[in-house]
Structures are given as C-alpha cells and as structure tokens.
C-alpha atoms as a PDB file:
ATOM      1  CA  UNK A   1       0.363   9.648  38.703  1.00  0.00           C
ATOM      2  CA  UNK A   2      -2.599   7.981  40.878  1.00  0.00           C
ATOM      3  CA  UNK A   3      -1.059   8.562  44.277  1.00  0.00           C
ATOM      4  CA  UNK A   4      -0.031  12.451  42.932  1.00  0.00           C
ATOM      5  CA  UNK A   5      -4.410  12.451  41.979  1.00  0.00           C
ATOM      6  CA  UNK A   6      -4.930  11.127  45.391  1.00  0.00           C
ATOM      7  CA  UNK A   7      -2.988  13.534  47.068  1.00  0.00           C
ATOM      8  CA  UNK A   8      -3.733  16.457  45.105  1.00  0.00           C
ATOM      9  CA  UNK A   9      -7.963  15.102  46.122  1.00  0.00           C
ATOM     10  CA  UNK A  10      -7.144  15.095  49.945  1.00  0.00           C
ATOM     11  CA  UNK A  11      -5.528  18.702  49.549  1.00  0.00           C
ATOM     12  CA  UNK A  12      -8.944  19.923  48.228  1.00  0.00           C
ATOM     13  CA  UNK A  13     -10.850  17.820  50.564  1.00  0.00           C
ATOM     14  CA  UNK A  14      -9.083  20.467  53.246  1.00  0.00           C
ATOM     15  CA  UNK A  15     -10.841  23.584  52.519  1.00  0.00           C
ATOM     16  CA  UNK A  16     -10.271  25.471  55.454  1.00  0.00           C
ATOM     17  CA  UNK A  17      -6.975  24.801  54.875  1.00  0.00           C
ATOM     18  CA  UNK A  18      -7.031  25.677  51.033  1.00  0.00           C
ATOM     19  CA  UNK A  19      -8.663  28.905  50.966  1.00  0.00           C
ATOM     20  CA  UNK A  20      -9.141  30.677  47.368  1.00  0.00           C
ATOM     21  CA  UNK A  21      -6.052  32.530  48.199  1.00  0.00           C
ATOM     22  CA  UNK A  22      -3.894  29.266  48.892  1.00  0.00           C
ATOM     23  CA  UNK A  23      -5.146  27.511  45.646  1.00  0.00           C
ATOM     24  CA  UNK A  24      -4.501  30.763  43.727  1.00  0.00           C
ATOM     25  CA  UNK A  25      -0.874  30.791  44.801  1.00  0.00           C
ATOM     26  CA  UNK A  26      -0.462  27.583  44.042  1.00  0.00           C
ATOM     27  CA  UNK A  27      -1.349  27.703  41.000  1.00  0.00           C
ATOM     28  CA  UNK A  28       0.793  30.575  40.458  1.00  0.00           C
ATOM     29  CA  UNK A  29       3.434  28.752  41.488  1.00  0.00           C
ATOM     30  CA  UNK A  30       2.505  25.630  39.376  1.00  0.00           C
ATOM     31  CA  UNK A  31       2.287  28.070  36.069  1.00  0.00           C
ATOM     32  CA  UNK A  32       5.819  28.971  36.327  1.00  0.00           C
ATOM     33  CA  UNK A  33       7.499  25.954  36.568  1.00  0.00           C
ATOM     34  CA  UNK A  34       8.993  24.516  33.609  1.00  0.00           C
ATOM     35  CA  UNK A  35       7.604  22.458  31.886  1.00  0.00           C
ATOM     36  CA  UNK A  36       4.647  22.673  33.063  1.00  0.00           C
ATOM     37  CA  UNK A  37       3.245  20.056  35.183  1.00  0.00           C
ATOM     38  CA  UNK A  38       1.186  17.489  33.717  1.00  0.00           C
ATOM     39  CA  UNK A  39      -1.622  17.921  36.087  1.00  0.00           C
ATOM     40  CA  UNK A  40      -1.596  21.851  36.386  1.00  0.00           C
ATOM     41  CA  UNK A  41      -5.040  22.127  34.471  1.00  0.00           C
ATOM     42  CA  UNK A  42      -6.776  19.881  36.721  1.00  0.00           C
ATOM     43  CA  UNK A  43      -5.871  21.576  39.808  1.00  0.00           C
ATOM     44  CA  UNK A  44      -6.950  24.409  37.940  1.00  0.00           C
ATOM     45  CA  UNK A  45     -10.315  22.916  37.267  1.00  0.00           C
ATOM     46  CA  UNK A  46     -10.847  21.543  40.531  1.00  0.00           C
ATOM     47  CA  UNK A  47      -9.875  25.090  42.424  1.00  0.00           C
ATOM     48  CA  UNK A  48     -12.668  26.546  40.051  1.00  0.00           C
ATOM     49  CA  UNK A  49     -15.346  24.288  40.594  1.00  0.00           C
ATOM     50  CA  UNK A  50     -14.364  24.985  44.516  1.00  0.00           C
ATOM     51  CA  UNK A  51     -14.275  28.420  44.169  1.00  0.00           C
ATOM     52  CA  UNK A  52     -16.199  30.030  41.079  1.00  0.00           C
ATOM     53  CA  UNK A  53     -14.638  33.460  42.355  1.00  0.00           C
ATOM     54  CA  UNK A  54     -11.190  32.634  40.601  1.00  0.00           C
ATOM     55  CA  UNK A  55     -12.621  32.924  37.054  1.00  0.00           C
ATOM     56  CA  UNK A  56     -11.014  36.160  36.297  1.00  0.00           C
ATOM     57  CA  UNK A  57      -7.505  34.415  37.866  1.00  0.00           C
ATOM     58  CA  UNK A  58      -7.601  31.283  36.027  1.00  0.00           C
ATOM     59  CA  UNK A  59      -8.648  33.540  32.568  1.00  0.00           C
ATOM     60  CA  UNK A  60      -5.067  35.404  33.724  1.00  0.00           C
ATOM     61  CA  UNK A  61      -3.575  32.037  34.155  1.00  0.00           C
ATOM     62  CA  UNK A  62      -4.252  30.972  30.761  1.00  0.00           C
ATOM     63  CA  UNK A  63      -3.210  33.675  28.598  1.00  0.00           C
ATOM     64  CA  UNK A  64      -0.105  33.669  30.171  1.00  0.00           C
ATOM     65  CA  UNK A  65      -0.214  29.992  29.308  1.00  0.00           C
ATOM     66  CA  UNK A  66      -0.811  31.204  25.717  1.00  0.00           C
ATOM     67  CA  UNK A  67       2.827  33.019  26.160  1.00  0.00           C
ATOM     68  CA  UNK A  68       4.022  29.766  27.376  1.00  0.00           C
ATOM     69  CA  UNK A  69       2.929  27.917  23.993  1.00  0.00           C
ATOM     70  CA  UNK A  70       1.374  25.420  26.289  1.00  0.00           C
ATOM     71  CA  UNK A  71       0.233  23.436  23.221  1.00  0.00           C
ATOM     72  CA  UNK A  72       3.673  21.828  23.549  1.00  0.00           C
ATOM     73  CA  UNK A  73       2.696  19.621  25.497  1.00  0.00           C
ATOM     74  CA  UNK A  74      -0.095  17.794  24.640  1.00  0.00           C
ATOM     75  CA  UNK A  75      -1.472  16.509  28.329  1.00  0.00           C
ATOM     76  CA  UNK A  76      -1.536  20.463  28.880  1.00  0.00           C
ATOM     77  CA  UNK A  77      -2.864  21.620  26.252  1.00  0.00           C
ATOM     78  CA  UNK A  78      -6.150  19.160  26.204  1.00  0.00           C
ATOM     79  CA  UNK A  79      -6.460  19.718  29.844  1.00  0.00           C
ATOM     80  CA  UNK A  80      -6.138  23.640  28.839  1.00  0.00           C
ATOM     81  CA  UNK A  81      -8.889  23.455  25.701  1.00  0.00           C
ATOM     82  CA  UNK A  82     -11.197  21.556  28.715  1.00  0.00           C
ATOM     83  CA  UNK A  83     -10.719  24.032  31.066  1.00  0.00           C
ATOM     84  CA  UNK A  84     -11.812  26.789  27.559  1.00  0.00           C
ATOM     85  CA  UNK A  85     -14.768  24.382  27.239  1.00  0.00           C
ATOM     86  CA  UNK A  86     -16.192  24.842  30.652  1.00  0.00           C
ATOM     87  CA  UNK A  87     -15.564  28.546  31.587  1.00  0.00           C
ATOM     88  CA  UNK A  88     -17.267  29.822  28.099  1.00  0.00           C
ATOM     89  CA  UNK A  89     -17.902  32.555  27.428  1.00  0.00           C
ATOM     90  CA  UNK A  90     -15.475  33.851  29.589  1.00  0.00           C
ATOM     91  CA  UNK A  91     -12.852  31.945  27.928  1.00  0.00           C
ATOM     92  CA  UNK A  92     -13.658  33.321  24.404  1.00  0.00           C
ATOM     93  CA  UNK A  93     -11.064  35.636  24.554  1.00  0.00           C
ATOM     94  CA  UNK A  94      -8.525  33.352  25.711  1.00  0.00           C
ATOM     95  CA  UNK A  95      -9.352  31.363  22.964  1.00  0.00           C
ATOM     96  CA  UNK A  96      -9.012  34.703  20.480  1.00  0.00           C
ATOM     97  CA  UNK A  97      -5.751  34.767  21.552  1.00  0.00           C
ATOM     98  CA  UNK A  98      -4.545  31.456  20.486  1.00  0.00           C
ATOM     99  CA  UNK A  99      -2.353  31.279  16.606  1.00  0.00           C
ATOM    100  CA  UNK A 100      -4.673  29.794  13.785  1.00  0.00           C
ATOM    101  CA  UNK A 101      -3.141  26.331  13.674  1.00  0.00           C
ATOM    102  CA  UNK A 102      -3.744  25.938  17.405  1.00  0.00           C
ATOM    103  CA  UNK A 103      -7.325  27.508  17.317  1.00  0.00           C
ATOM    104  CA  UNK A 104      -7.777  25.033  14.555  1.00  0.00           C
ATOM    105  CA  UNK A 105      -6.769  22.268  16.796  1.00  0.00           C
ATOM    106  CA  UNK A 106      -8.700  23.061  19.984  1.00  0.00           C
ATOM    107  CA  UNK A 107     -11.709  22.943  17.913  1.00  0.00           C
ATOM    108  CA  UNK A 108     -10.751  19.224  16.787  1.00  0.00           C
ATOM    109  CA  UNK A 109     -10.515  18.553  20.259  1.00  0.00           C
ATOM    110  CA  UNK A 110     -13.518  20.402  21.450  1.00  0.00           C
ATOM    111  CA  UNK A 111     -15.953  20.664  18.249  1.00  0.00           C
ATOM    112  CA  UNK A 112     -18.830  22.196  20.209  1.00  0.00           C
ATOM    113  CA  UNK A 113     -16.651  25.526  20.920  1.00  0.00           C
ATOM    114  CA  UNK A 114     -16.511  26.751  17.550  1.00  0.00           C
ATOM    115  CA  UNK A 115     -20.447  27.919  17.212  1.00  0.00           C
ATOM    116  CA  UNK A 116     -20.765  29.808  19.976  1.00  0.00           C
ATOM    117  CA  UNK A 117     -16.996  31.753  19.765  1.00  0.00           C
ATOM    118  CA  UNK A 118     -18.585  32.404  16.405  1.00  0.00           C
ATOM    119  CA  UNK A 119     -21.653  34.553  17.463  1.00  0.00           C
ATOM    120  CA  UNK A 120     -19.679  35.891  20.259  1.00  0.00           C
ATOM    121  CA  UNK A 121     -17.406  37.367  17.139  1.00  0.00           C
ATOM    122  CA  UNK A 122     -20.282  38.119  15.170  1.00  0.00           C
ATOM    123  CA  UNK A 123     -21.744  40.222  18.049  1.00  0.00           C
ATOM    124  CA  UNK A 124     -18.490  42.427  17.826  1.00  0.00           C
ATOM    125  CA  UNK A 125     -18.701  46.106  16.434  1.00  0.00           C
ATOM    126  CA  UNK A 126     -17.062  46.177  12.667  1.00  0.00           C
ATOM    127  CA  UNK A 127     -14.418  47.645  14.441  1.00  0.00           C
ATOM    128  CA  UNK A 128     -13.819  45.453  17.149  1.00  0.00           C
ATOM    129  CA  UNK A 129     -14.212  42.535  14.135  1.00  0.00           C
ATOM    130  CA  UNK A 130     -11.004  44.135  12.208  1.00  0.00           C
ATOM    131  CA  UNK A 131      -8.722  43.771  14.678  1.00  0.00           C
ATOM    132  CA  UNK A 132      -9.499  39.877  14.337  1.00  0.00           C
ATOM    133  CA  UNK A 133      -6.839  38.152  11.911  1.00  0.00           C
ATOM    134  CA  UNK A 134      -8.094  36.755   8.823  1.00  0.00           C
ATOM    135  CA  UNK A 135      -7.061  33.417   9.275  1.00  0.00           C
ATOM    136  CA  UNK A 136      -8.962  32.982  12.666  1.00  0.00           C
ATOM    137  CA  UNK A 137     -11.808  34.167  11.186  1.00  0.00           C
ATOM    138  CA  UNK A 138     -11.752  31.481   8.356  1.00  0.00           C
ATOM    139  CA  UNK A 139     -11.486  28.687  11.419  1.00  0.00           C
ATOM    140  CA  UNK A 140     -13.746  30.457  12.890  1.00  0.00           C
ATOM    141  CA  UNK A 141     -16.149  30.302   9.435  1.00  0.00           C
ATOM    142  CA  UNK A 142     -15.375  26.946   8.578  1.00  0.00           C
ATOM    143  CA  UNK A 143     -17.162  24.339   9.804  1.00  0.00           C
ATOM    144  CA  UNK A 144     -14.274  21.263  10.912  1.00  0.00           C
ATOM    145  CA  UNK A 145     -17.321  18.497  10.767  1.00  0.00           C
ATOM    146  CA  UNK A 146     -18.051  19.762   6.676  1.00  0.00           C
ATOM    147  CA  UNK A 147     -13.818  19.726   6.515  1.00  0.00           C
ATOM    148  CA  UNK A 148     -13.981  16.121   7.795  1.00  0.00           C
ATOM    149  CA  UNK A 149     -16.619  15.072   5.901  1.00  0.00           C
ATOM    150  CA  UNK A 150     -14.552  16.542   2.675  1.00  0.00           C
ATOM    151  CA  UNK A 151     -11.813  14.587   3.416  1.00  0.00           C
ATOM    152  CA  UNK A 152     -13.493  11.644   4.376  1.00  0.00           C
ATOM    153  CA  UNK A 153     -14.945  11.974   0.677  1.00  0.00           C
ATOM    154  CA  UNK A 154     -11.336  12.784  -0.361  1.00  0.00           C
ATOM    155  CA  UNK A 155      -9.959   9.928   1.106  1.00  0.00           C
ATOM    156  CA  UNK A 156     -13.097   7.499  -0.421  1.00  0.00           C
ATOM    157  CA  UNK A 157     -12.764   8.912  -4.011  1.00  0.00           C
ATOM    158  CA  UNK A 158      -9.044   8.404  -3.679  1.00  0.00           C
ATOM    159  CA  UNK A 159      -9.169   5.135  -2.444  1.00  0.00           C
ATOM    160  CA  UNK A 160     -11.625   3.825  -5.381  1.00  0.00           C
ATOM    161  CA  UNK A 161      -8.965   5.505  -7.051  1.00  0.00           C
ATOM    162  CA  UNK A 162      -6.970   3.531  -6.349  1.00  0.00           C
ATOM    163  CA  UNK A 163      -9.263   0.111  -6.246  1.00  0.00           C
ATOM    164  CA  UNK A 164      -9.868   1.233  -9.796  1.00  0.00           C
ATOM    165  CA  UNK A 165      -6.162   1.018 -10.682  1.00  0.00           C
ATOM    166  CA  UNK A 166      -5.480  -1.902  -9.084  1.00  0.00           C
ATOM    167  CA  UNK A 167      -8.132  -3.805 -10.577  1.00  0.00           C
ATOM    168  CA  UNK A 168      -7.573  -1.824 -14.085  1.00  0.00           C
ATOM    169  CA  UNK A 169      -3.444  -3.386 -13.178  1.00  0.00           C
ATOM    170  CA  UNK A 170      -4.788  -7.309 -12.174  1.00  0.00           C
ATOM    171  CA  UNK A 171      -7.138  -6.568 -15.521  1.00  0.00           C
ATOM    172  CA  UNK A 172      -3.889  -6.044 -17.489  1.00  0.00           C
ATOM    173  CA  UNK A 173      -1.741  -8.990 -15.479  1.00  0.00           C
ATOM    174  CA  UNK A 174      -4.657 -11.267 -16.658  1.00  0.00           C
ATOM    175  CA  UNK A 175      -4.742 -10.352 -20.373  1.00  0.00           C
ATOM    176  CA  UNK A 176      -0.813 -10.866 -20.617  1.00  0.00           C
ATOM    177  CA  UNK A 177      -1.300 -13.713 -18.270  1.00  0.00           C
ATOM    178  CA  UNK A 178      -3.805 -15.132 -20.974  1.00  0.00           C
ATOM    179  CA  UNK A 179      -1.966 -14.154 -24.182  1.00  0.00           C
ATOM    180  CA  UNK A 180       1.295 -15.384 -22.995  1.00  0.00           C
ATOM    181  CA  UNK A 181      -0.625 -18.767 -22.277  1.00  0.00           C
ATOM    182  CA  UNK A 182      -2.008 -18.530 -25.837  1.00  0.00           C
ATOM    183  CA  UNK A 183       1.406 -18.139 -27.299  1.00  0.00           C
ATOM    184  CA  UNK A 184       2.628 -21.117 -24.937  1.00  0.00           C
ATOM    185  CA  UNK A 185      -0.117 -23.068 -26.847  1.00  0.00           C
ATOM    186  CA  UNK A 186       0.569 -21.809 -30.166  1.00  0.00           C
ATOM    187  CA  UNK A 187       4.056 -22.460 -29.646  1.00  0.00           C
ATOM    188  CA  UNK A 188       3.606 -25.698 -27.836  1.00  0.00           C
ATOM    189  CA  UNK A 189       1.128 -26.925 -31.102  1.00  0.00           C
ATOM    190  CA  UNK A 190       3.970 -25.412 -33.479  1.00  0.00           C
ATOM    191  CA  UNK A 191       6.485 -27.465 -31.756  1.00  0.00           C
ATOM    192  CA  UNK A 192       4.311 -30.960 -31.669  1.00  0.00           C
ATOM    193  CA  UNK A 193       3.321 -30.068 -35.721  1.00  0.00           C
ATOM    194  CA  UNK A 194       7.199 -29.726 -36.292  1.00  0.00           C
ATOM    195  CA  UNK A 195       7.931 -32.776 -34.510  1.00  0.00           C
ATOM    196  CA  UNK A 196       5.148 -35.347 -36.458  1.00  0.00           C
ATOM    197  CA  UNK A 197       6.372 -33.629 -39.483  1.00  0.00           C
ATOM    198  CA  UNK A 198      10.144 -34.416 -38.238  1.00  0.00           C
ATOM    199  CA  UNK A 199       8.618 -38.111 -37.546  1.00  0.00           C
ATOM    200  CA  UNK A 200       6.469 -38.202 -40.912  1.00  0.00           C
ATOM    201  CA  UNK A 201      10.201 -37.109 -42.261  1.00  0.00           C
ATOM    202  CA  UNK A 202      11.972 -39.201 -40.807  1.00  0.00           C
ATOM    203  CA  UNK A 203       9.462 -42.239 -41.680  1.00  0.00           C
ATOM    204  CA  UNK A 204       9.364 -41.351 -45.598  1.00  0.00           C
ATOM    205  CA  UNK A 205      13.642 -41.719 -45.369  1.00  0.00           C
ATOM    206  CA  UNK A 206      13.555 -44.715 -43.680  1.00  0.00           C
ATOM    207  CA  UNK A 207      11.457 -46.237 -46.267  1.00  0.00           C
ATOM    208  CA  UNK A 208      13.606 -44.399 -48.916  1.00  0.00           C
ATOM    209  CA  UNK A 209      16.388 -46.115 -47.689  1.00  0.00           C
ATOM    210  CA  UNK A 210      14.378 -49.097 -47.293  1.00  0.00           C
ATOM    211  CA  UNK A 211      12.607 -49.132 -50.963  1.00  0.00           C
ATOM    212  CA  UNK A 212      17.109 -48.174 -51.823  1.00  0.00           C
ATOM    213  CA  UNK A 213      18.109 -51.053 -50.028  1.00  0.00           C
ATOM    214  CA  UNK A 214      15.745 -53.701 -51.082  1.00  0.00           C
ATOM    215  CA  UNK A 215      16.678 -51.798 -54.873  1.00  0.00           C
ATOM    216  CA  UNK A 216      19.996 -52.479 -54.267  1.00  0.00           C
ATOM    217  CA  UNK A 217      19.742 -56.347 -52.743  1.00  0.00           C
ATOM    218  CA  UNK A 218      17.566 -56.976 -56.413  1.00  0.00           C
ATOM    219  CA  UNK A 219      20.140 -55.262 -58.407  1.00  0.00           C
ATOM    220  CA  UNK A 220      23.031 -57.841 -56.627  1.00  0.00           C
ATOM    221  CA  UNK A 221      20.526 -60.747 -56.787  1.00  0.00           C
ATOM    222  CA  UNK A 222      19.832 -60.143 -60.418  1.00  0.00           C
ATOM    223  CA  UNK A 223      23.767 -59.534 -60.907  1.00  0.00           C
ATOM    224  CA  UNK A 224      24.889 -62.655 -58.720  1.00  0.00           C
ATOM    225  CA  UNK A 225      22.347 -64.698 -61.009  1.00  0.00           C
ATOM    226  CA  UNK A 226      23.337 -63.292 -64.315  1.00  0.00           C
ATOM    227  CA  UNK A 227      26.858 -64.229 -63.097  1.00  0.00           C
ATOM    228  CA  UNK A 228      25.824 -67.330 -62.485  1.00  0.00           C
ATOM    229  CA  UNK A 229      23.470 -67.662 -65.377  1.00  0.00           C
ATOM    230  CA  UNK A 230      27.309 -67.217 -67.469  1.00  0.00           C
ATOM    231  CA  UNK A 231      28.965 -69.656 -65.885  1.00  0.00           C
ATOM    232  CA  UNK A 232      26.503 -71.980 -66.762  1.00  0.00           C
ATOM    233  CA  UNK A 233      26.324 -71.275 -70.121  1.00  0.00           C
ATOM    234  CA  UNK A 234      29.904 -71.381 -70.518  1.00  0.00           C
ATOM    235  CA  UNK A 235      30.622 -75.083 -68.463  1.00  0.00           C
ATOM    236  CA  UNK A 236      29.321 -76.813 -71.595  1.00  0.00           C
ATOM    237  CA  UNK A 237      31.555 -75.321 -73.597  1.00  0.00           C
ATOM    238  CA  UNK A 238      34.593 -76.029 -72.302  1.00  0.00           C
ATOM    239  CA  UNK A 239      33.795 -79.886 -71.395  1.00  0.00           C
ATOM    240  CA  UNK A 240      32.732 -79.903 -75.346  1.00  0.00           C
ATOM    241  CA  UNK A 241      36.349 -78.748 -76.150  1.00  0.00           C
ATOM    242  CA  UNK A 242      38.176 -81.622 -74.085  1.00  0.00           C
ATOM    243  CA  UNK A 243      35.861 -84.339 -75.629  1.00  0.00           C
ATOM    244  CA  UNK A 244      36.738 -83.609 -79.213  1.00  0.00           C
ATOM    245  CA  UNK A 245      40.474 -83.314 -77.963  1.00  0.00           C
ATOM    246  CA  UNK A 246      40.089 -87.254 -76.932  1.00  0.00           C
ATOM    247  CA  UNK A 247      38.729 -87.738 -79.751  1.00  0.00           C
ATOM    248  CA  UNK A 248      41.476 -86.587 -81.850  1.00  0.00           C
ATOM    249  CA  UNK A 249      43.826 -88.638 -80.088  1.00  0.00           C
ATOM    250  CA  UNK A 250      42.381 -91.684 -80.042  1.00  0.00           C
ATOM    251  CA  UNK A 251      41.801 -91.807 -84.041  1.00  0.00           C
ATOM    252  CA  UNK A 252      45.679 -91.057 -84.228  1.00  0.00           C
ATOM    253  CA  UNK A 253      46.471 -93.858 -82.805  1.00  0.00           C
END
C-alpha cells in the first residue's frame, strides 16, 4: 500500500503530464472497477485539491458511488464521508442522497457535518422540504452527541444496575453464608451437648454397674460367711455326738 501512495504522489507530482482531463478519466476509470479500489477517494481528493475545477465531476463521481453502495466497504466509504466533509456545501446533496442508516453513520464518522446539512435543509422551500424522507430528517434533527450521551447514561444506569444486583446477590451469599455457619454451630453445640450427656450416661451406668457389682460381691461375702458361720455352729455338734458314743462303750464294758 506505501509504494502504491508513493507512486500514485509522483503521478501528481507530474502535472503537465496529469492535466484535469487525465485525472478525470482516471478516476472514471477507477469508479468502475469492482470493488472499488481502496485508494480511489484519495486520488479523488488529491485531483481536487490540484484542480478545484473538478468539483462538479467528483459531486458526479459520488452519487454514482451512492448507486454503488460504496458503504460496503468501509476504507471507501470513510475516505468517501472525508471527501463530503471537505467539498461542503457542495456535497450536501450527495449526502441527501445517502439511506438513513448510512446518513446516520457518516455523521458518527464526521459529527461536524450534521449542523450545517441542517440549515442548508432548513433554508429549503416547504416544498422542496417534502420531498425529504422522514427518517433523514429525524437524523438530520437529532443531535448524535445528545444520542451518545443517552446511551452513555443508559449504559451507566444499567451498569449500577447491575453493581446493585451483584452486590444485592454477594449480600444474599453472605447471609446464607452466615446462617448456614450458625446452624454448623448450633448443630456442632447440639452434637458436643449430646455427647457429655452420652458420657454423663455412660458414667452414671458404669457406677450402676459398679454400686451392682460391689452389691453383689456383699451379698456373696455375707452368703459365703453365713455359710461358714453354719458350719461352725454345726462342728460342735457332731464331735459332741461321738464323745457320748465313747462314752457309752466304755461303761459297757
């Protein structure tokens, strides 16, 4: 693209050579290719600011550009809003001639053309202003700095929106986050209240079966000794019996 610039500057550097007529063919020729070359406006801006006579050409060139929807191609089509931006006013009826959407578009690329295309339409007759189609005139009537500034406010309003949600969400994570924690804690004191009462239980039947056990060892140790306590009392007895039996046989004989 830089050696096609240089070129294309040496051309115009001949201007002997490139007479208004040459440059206006060539540009004719340049129009009709397809698609349109990338650098086609700025050859067209250059042969203007060489010759200022081919205003009413180039103003031909670009409504048949209009035809050719150059807006299809974007290099074009900023290089053609440019070229509207620097022949005004005479390009105010190009620029008429452009659909809504792309009227709309030229002015986001060019802001300062809207204004004056205005009070050139305001300047019309009434009937010259009715054959204008409603929906340039509202571009034309609305201001695309006040649109951007609406949407700017648009787009802050629904962004702290949307701050406000999120923190309205974190707000809501944060209260389950704390009353699941408090349930963990209730549970978790439930749990340790259940388990010293499990101990406390646990406790109170080992010493039940303690207080049974030591119950039970006195019951044998009072049986053992009232066992014992019998056969005491009944050793005597039987030792008195064999005595008197000696007895008895000794006085028989």
């Amino acid at each position: 693209m830089k050696t096609i610039i240089k070129a294309t500057n040496l051309c115009f550097a001949e201007r002997p050579v490139y007479t208004q007529e040459v440059l206006a063919v060539v540009m004719q020729h340049l129009m009709e290719q397809s698609p349109l070359p990338t650098l086609l406006m700025r050859t067209v801006l250059q042969s203007l600011a060489m010759y200022p006579r081919l205003i009413g050409f180039v103003m031909n060139i670009m409504q048949r550009l209009i035809t050719k929807q150059v807006w299809k191609q974007k290099k074009v089509w900023e290089g053609f809003v440019r070229c509207c931006q620097r022949t005004k006013p005479q390009s105010f009826q190009v620029l008429l001639q452009l659909p809504a959407l792309q009227l709309k578009n030229a002015f986001e690329i060019c802001p300062d053309l809207r204004e004056p295309l205005l009070h050139h339409v305001k300047s019309f007759t009434p009937h010259q202003r009715a054959h204008i189609p409603k929906a340039i005139m509202t571009i034309l009537e609305r201001d695309p700095l006040e649109e951007q500034r609406q949407q700017q406010r648009a787009k802050r309003l629904e962004e702290e929106r949307q701050v406000a949600q999120e923190k309205l969400y974190q707000q809501k994570l944060e209260e389950e986050r704390r009353i699941q924690q408090e349930k963990a804690r209730q549970r978790q004191h439930q749990q340790q209240e259940e388990a010293e009462a499990a101990a406390k239980e646990r406790q109170l039947q080992e010493e039940r079966e303690q207080d049974a056990a030591a119950h039970r060892r006195r019951q044998m140790e009072q049986e053992e000794a009232q066992r014992n306590l019998k056969q005491e009392e009944q050793k005597p007895r039987r030792t008195t019996g064999g005595e008197n039996k000696t007895r008895q046989g000794d006085t028989r004989q």
